[in-house]
C-alpha atoms as a PDB file:
ATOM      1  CA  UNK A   1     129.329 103.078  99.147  1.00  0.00           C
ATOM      2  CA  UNK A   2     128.877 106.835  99.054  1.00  0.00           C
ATOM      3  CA  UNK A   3     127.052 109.279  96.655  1.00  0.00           C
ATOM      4  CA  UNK A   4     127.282 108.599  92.992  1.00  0.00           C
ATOM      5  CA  UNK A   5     129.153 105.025  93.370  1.00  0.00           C
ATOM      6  CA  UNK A   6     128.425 102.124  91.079  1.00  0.00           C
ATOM      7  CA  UNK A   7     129.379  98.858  91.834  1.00  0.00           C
ATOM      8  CA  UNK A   8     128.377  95.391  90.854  1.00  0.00           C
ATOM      9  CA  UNK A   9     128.028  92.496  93.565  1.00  0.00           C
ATOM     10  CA  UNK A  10     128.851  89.138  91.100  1.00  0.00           C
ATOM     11  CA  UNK A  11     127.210  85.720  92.657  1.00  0.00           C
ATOM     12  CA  UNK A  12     126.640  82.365  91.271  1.00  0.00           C
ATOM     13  CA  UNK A  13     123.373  81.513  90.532  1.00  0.00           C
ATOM     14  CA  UNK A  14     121.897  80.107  93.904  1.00  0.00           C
ATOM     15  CA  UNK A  15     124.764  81.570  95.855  1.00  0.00           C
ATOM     16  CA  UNK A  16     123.304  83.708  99.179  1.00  0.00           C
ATOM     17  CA  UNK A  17     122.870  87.022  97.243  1.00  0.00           C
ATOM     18  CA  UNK A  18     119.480  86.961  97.818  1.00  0.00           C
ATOM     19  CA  UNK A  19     120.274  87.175 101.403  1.00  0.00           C
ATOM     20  CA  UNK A  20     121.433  90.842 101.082  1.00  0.00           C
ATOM     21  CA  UNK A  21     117.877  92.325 100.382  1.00  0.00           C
ATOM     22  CA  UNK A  22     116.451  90.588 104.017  1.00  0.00           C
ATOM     23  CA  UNK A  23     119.490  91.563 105.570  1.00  0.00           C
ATOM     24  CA  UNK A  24     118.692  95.225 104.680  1.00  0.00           C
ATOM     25  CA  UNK A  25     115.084  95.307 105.528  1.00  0.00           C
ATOM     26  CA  UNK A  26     115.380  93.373 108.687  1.00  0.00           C
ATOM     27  CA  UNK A  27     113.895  90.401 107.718  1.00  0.00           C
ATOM     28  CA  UNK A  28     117.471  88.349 108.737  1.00  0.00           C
ATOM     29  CA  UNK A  29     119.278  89.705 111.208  1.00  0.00           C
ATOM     30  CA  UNK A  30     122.788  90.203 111.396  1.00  0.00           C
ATOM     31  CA  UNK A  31     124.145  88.712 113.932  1.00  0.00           C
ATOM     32  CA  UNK A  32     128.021  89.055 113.989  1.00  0.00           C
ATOM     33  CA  UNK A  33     130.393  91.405 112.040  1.00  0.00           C
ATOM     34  CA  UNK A  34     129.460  94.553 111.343  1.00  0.00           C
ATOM     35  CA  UNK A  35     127.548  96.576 108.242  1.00  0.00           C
ATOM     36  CA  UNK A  36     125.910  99.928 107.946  1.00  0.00           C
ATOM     37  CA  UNK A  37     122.525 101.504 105.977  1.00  0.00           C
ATOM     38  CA  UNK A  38     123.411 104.868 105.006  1.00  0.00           C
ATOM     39  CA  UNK A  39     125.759 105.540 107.559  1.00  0.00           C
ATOM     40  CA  UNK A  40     123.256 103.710 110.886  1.00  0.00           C
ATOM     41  CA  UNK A  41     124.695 100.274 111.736  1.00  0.00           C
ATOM     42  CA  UNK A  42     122.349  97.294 111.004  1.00  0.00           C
ATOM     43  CA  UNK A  43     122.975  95.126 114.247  1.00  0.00           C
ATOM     44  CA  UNK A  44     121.947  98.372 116.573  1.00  0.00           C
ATOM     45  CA  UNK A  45     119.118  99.587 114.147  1.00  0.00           C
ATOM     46  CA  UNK A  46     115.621 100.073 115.576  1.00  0.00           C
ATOM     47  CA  UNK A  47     112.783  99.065 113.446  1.00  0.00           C
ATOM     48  CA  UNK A  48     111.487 103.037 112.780  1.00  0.00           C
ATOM     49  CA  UNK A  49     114.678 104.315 111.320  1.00  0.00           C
ATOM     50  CA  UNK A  50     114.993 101.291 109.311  1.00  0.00           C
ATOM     51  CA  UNK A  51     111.765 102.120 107.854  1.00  0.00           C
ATOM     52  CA  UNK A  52     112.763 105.993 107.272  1.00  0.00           C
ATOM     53  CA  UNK A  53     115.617 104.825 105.935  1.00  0.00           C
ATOM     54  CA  UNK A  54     114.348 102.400 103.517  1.00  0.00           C
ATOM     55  CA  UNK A  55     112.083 105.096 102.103  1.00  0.00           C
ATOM     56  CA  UNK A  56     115.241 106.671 100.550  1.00  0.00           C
ATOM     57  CA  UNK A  57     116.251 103.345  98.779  1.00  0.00           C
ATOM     58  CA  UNK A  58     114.771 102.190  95.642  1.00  0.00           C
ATOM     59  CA  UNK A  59     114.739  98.385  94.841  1.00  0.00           C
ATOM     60  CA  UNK A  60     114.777  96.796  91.705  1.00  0.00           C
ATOM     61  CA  UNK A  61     114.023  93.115  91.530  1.00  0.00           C
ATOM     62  CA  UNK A  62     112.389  90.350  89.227  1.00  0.00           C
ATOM     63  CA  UNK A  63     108.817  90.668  89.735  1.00  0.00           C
ATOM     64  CA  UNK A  64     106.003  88.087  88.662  1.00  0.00           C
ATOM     65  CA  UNK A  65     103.257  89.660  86.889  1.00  0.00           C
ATOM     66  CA  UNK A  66     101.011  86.597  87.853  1.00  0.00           C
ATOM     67  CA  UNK A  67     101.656  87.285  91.379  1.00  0.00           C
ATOM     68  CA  UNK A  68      99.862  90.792  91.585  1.00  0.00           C
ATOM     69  CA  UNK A  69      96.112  91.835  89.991  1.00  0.00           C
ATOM     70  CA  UNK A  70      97.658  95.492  90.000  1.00  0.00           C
ATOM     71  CA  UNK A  71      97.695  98.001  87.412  1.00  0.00           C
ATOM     72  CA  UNK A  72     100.180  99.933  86.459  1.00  0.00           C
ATOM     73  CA  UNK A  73      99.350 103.507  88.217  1.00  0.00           C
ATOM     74  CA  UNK A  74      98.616 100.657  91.463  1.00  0.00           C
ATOM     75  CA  UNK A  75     102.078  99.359  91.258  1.00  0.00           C
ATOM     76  CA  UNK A  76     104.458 102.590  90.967  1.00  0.00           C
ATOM     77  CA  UNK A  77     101.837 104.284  93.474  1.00  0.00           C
ATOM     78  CA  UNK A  78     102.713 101.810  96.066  1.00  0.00           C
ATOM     79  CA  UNK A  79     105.994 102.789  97.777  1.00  0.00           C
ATOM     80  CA  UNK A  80     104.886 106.521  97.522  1.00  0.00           C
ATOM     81  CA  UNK A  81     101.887 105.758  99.690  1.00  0.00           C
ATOM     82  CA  UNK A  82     104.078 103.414 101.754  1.00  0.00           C
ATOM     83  CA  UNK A  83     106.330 106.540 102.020  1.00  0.00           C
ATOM     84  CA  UNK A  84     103.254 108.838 102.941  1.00  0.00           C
ATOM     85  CA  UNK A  85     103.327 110.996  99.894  1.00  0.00           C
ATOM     86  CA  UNK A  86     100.460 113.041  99.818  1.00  0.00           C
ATOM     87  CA  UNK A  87      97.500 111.391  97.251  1.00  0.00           C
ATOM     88  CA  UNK A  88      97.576 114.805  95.565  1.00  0.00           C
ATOM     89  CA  UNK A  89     101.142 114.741  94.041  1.00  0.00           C
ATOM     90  CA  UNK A  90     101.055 110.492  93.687  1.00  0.00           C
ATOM     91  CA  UNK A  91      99.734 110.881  90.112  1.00  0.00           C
ATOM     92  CA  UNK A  92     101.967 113.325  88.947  1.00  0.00           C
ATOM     93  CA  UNK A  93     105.314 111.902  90.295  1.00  0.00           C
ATOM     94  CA  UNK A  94     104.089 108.909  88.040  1.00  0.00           C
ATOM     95  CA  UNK A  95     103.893 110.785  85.062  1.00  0.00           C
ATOM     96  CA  UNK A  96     107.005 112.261  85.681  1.00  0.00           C
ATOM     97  CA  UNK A  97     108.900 108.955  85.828  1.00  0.00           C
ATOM     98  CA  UNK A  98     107.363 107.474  83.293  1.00  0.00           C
ATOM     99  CA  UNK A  99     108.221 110.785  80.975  1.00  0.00           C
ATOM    100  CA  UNK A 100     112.020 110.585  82.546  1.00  0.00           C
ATOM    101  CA  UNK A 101     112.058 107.200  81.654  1.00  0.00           C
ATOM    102  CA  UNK A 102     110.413 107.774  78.209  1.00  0.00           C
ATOM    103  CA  UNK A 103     107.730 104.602  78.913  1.00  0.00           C
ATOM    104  CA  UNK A 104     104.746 104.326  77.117  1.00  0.00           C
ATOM    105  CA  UNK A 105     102.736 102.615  79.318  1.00  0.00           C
ATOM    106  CA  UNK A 106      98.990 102.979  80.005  1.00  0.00           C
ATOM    107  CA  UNK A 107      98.399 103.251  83.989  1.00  0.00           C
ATOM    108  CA  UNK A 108      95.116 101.829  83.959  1.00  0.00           C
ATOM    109  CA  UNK A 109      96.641  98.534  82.513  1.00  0.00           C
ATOM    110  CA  UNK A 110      97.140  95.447  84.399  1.00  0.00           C
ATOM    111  CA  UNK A 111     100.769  94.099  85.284  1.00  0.00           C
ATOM    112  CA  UNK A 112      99.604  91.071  83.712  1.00  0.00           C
ATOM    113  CA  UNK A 113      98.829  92.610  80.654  1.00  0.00           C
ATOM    114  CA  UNK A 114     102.326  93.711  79.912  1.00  0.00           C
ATOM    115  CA  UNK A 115     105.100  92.350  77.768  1.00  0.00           C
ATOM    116  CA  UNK A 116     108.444  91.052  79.688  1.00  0.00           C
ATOM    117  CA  UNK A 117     110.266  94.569  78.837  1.00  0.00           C
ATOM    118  CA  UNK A 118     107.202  97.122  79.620  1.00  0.00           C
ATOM    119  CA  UNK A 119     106.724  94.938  82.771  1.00  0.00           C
ATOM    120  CA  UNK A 120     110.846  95.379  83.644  1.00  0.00           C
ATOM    121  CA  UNK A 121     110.765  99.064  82.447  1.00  0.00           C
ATOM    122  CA  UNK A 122     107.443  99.162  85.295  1.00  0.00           C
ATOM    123  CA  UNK A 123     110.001  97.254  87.816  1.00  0.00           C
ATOM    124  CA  UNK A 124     112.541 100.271  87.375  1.00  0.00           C
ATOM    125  CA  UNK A 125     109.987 103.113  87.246  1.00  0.00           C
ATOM    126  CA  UNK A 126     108.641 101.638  90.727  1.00  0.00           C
ATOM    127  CA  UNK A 127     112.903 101.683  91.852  1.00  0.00           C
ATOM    128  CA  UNK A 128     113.595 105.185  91.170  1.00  0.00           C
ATOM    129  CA  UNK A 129     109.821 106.838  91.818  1.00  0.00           C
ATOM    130  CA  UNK A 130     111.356 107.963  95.123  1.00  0.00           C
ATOM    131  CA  UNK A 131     114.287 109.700  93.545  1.00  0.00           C
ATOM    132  CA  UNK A 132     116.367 107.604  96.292  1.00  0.00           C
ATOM    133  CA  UNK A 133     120.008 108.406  97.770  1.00  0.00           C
ATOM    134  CA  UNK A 134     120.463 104.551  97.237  1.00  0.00           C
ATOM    135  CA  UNK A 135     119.144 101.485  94.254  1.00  0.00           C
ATOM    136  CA  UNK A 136     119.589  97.874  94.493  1.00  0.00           C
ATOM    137  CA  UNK A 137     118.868  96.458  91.045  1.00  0.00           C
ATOM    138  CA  UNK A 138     119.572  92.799  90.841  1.00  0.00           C
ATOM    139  CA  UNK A 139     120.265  92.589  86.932  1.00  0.00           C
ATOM    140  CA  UNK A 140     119.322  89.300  84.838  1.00  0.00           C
ATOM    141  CA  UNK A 141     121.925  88.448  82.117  1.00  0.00           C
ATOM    142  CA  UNK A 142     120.156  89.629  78.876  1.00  0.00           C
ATOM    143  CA  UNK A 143     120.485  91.865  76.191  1.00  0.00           C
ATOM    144  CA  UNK A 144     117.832  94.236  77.641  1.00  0.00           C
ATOM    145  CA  UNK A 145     119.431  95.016  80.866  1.00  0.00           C
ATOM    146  CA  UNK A 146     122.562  95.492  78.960  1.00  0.00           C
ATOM    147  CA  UNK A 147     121.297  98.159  77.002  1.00  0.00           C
ATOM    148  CA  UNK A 148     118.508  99.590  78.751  1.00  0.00           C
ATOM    149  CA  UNK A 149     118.768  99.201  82.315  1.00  0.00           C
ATOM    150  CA  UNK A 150     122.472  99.194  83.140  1.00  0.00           C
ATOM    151  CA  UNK A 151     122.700 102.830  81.145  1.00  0.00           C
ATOM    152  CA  UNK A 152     119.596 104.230  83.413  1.00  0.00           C
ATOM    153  CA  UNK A 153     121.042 103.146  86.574  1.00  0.00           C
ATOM    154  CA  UNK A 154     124.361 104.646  85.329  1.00  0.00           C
ATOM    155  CA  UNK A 155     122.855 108.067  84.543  1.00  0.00           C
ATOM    156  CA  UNK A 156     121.200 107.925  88.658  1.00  0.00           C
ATOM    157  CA  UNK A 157     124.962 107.720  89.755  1.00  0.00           C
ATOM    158  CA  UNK A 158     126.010 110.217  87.826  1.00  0.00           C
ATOM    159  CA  UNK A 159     122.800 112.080  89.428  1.00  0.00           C
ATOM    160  CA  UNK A 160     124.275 111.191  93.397  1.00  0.00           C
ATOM    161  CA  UNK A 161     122.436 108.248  93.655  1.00  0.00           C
ATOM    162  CA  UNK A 162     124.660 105.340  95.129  1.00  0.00           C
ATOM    163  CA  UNK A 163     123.519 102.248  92.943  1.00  0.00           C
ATOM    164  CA  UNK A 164     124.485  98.692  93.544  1.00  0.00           C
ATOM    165  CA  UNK A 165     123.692  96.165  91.424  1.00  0.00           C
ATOM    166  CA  UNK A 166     123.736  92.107  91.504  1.00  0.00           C
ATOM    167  CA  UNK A 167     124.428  89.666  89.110  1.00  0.00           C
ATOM    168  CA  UNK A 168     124.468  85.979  88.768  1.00  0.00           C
ATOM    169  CA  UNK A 169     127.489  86.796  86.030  1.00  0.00           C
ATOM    170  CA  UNK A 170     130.671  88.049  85.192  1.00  0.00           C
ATOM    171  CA  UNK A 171     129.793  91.757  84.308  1.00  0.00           C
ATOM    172  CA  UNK A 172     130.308  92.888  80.862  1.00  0.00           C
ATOM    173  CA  UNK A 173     132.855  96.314  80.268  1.00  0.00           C
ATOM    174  CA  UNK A 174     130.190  98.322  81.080  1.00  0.00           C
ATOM    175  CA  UNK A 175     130.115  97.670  84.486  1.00  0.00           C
ATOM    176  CA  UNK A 176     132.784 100.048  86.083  1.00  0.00           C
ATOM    177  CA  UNK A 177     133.334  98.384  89.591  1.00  0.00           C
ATOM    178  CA  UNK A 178     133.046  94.614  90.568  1.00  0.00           C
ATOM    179  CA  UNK A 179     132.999  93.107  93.928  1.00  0.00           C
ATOM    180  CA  UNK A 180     132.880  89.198  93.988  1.00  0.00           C
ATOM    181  CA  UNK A 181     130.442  88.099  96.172  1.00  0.00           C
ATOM    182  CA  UNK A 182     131.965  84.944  97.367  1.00  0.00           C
ATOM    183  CA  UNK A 183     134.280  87.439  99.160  1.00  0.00           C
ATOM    184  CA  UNK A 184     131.979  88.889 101.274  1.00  0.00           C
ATOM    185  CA  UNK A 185     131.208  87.231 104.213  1.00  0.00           C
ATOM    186  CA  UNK A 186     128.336  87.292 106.987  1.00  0.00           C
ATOM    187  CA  UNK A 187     126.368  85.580 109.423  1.00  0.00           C
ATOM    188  CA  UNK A 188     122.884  85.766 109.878  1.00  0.00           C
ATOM    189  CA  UNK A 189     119.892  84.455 111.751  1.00  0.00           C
ATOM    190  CA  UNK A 190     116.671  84.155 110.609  1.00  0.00           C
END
């Protein structure tokens, strides 16, 4: 993918899509074929450039509320201090994204206290925090990712951003570029 593509990776539901995240933080390796992270192959990649290179991708996936005792301010600060940002300019990088995203959210909240959209619309505030060259969204089928998330990923693209997003479904018109997943093959080792 390069700068300001936006393409759609289409699984079925259980299919190995979830295997692409792993593959791109390390956690599988790959371990014939070939596949590169922002231009540095995967199979030759040493564990400190995969790390400055994951600071410029932003990762949008289904999060369980019950899972974390985090508030709000706790969850978007997190890849910003896993990215070293200075503590100074954490807080008002989250007020910018939540005023860029229009959200309404109170930071002192706690993730559990949120409805199923403020908690999503906290999922892709924490995904683009980082203003990153690259976003992996993996979408759910619902109206609200339809009309709220699919436009705000669109509008990063148009912004440079390469954004790839997965699906458990046939995309609907509004997804401009479709790759089937069962088409795309790979071995890996965990």
């Amino acid at each position: 993918m390069s700068a300001g593509e936006y393409k759609t990776i289409v699984a079925e539901t259980g299919a190995d899509s979830a295997d692409l995240l792993p593959l791109i933080t390390g956690e599988i390796k790959v371990i014939s074929g070939s596949g590169t992270l922002l231009g540095y192959p995967l199979q030759k990649m040493s564990s400190w450039r995969r790390r400055q290179l994951l600071q410029q991708i932003g990762i949008l996936s289904r999060i369980d509320p019950a899972t974390s005792d985090a508030t709000v301010s706790e969850f978007l600060a997190l890849p910003l201090r896993i990215a070293g940002v200075a503590p100074s300019q954490i807080n008002s990088r989250i007020r910018s994204i939540l005023n860029n995203l229009e959200l309404i959210l109170q930071t002192h909240q706690p993730l559990l206290a949120l409805s199923p959209a403020q908690l999503r619309m906290a999922a892709l505030a924490q995904a683009l925090i980082k203003s990153p060259r690259l976003i992996i969204a993996e979408l759910r089928n619902d109206q609200f990712d339809n009309q709220i998330t699919i436009p705000i990923l669109q509008r990063q693209s148009t912004h440079g951003a390469a954004v790839l997003t997965m699906s458990d479904s046939e995309p609907s018109p509004i997804h401009p570029d479709t790759t089937n997943y069962r088409e795309i093959e790979y071995n890996v080792a965990l």
